[in-house]
Protein backbone atom coordinates (compact mmCIF):
# COMPACT_ATOMS: atom_id res chain seq x y z
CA UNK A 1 -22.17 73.85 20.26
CA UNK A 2 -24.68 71.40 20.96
CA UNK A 3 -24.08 70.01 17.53
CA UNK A 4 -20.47 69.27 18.20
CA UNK A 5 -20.96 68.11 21.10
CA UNK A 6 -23.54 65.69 19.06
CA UNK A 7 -20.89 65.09 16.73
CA UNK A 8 -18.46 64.43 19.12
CA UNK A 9 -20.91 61.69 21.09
CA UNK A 10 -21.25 59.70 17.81
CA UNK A 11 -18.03 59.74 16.92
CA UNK A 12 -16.87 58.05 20.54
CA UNK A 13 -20.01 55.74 20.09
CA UNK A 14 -18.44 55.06 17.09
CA UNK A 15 -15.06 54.32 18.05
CA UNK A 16 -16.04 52.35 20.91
CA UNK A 17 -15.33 48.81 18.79
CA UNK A 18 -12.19 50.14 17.39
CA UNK A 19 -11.17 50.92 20.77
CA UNK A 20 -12.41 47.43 22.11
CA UNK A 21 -10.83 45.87 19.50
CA UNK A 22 -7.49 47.54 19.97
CA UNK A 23 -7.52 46.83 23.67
CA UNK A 24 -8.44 43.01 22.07
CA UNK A 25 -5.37 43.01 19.90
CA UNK A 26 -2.93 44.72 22.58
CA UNK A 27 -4.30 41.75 25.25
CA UNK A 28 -3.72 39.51 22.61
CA UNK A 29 -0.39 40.60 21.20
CA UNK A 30 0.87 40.58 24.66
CA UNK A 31 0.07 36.66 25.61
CA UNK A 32 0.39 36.17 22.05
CA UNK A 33 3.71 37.69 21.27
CA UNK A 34 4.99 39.59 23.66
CA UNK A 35 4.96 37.12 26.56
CA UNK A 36 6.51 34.23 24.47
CA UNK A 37 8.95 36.52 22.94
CA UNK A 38 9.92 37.82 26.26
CA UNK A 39 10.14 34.26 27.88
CA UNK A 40 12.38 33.27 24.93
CA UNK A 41 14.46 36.31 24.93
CA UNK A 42 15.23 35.79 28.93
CA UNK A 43 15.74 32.01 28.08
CA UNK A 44 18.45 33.12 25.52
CA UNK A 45 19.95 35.81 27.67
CA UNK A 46 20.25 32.92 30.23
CA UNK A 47 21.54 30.43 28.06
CA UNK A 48 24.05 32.66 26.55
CA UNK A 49 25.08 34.15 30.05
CA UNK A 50 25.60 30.05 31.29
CA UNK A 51 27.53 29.85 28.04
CA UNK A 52 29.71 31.98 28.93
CA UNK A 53 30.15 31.17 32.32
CA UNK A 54 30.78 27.98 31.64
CA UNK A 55 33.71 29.45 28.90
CA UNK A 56 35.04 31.92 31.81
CA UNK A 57 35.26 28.69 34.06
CA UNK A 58 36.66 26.28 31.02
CA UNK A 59 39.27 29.31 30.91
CA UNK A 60 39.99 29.54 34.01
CA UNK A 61 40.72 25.61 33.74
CA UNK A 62 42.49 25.46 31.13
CA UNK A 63 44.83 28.37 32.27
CA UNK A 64 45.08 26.32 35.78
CA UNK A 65 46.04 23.29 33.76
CA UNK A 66 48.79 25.13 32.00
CA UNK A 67 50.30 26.81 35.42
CA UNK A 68 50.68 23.44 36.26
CA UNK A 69 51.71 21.87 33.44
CA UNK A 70 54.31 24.95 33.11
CA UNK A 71 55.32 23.66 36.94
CA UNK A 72 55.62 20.48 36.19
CA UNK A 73 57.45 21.13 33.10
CA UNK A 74 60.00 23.28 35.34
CA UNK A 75 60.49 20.92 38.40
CA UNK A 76 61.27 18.17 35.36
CA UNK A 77 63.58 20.97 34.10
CA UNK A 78 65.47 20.91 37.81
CA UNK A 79 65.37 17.32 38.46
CA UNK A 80 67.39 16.97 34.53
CA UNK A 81 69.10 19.60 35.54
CA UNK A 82 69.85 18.05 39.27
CA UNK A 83 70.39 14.49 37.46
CA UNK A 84 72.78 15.80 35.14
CA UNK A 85 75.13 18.01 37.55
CA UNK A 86 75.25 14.43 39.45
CA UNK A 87 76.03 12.48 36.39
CA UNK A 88 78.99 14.57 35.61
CA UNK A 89 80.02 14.98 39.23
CA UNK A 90 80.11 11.28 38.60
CA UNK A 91 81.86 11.28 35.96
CA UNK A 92 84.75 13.77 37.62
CA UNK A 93 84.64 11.48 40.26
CA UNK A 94 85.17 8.70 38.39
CA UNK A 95 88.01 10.61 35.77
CA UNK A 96 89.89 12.24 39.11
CA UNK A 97 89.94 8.23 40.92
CA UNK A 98 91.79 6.78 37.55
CA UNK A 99 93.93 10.07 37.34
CA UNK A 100 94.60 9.15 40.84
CA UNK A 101 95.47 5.66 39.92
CA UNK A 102 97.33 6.20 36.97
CA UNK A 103 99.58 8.95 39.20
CA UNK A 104 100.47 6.29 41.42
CA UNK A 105 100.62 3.55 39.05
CA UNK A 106 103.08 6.40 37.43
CA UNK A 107 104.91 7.51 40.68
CA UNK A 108 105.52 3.14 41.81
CA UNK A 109 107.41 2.87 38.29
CA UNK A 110 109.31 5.93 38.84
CA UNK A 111 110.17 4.37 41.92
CA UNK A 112 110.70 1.25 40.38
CA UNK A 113 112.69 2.76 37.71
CA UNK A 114 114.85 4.61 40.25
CA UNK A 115 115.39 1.69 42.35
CA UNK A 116 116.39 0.01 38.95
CA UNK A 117 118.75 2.85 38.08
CA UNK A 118 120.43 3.21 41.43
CA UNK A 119 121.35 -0.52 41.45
CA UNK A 120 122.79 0.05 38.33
CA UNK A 121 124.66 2.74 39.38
CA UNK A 122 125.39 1.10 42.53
CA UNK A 123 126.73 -2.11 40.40
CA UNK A 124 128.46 0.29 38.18
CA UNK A 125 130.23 1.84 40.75
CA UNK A 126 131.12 -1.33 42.47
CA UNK A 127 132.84 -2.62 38.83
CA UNK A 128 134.15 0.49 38.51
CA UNK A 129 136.09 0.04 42.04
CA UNK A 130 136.75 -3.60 41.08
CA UNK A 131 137.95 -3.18 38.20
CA UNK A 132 140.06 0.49 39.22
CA UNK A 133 142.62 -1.87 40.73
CA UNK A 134 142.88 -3.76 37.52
CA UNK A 135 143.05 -0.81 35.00
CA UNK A 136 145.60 1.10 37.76
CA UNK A 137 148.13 -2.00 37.63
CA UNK A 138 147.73 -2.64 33.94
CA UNK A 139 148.37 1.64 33.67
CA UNK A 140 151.25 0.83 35.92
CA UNK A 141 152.53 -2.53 33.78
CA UNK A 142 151.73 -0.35 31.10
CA UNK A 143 153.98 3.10 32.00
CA UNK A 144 156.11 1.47 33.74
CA UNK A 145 157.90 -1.20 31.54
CA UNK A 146 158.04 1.69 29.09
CA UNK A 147 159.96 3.53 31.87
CA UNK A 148 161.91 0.27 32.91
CA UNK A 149 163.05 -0.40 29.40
CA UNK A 150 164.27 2.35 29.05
CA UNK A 151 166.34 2.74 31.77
CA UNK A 152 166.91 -1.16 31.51
């Protein structure tokens, strides 16, 4: 036993520099590699997480902007809408004032016209009764010299 145990105390002896130098290269991979990889990786995760922050807020934006475009876009809708339904109420306005005026322009020669006709008729039946005296002696003159010659 004594000889392993011999064994055994040269072979740590032994791998005393093999274990210094792998503590030596551990140390140094970690400042050397491990640290700067580390730093870079969090700088990345960082960068990448602003990145997309700043696309979640551009986003956000840009779906802000369109509400209110989409708004704006609708109140112009109503106020074409509103301009229109004025514009043609307008228009009605306007069509239903010269209906207006051509109905009475129409009903004052109607009454023109019927003033004109009943003076005509009026004067018609006044030469009628003028002249009823005429045409009832000449129908007279006429029957009865027929009447008086022959009894004549």
């Amino acid at each position: 036993m004594q000889e392993i145990l011999q064994q055994t105390a040269k072979l740590l002896i032994g791998s005393i520099p093999t274990a210094l130098l792998f503590i030596v290269l551990v140390v140094a991979y970690q400042f050397l590699v491990q640290g700067p990889l580390s730093a870079t990786l969090k700088r990345r995760r960082e960068l990448t997480e602003g990145a997309m922050e700043e696309a979640r807020q551009a986003i956000f934006h840009a779906e802000a902007r369109a509400a209110e475009y989409a708004e704006k876009l609708r109140e112009a809708r109503i106020a074409a809408h509103k301009l229109r339904e004025q514009r043609l109420q307008q228009l009605h306005g306007e069509r239903d004032a010269a209906l207006e005026r051509a109905r009475k322009a129409a009903s004052a020669r109607v009454s023109d016209a019927k003033a004109t006709v009943e003076g005509e008729v009026a004067a018609a039946r006044n030469s009628i009764a003028a002249s009823a005296g005429d045409l009832a002696r000449l129908a007279v003159r006429v029957v009865l010299p027929q009447a008086a010659g022959g009894s004549r």
